[in-house]
Protein backbone atom coordinates (compact mmCIF):
# COMPACT_ATOMS: atom_id res chain seq x y z
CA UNK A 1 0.00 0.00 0.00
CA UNK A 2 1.49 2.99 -1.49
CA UNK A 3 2.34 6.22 0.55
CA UNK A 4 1.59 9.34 -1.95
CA UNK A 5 2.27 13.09 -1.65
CA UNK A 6 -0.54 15.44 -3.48
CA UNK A 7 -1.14 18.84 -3.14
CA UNK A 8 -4.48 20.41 -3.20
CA UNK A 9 -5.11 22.45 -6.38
CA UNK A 10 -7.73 24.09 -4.37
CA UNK A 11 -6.54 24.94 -1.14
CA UNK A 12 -2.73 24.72 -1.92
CA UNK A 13 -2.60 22.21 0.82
CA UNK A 14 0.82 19.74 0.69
CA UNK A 15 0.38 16.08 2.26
CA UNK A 16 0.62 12.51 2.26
CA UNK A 17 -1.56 10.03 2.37
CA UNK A 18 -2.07 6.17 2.47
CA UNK A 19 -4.15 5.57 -1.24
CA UNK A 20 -5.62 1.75 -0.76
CA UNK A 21 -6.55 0.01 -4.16
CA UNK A 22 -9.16 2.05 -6.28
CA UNK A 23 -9.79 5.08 -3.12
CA UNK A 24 -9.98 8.41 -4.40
CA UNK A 25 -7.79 9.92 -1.76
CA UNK A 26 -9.25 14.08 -0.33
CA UNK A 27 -7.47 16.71 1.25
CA UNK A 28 -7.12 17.02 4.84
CA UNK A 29 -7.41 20.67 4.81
CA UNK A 30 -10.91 21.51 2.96
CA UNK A 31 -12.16 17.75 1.74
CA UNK A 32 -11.53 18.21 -2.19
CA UNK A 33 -10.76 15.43 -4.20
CA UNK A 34 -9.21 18.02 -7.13
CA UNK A 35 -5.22 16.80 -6.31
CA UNK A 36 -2.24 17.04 -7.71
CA UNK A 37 0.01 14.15 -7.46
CA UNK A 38 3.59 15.06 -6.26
CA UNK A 39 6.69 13.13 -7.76
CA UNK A 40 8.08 11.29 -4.42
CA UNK A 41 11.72 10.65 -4.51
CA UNK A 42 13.27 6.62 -2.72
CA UNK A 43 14.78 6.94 0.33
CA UNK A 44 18.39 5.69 -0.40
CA UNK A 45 20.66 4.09 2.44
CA UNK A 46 24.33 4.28 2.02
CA UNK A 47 26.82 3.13 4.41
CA UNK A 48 27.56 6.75 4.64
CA UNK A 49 24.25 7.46 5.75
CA UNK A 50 23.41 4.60 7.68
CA UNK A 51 27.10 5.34 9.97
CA UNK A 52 25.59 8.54 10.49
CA UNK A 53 22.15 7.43 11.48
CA UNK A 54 24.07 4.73 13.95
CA UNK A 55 26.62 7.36 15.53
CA UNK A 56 23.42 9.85 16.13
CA UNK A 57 21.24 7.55 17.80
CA UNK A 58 24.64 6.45 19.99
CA UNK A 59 24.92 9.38 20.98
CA UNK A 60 20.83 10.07 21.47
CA UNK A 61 21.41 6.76 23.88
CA UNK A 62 24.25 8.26 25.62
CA UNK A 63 22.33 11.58 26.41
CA UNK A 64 19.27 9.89 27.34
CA UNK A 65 21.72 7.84 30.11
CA UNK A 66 23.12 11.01 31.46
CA UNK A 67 19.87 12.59 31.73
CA UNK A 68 18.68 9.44 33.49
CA UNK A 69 21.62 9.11 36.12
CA UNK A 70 21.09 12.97 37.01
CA UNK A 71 17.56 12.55 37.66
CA UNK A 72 18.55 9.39 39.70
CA UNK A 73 21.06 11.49 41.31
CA UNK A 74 18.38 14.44 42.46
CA UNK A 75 15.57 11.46 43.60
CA UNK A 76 18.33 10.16 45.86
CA UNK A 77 19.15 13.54 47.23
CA UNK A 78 15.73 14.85 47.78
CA UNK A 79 15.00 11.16 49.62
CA UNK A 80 16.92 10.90 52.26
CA UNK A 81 15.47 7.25 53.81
């Protein structure tokens, strides 16, 4: 099930939308049907890419885990038991 991009020729509206078999697909913004189908480029994955989207998510995790052990670090404070 194909993932398009139209824009509205009567609103000027941009979107996407899920189009399932023979659906006439409407826009979002004011409900016409009168769209314009937008030429939708493939995502490509290179190793290029794909170290980059690795390295950023490492380092995503590793501020996530820092911002975890501080907040662990303030409970314990606050809670003297």
């Amino acid at each position: 099930m194909p993932i398009f991009d139209f824009v509205c020729t009567s609103c000027q509206h941009s979107f996407e939308t899920l189009v399932r078999g023979s659906t006439v697909p409407t826009c979002p913004a004011c409900n016409s049907t009168t769209l314009e189908k937008q030429l939708t480029l493939p995502a490509i994955k290179t190793s290029g890419t794909q170290a980059k989207a690795l390295h950023a998510a490492k380092q995503r995790d590793k501020n996530q885990g820092a911002e975890r052990m501080h907040a662990q670090r303030q409970y314990e404070l606050s809670h003297d038991d």
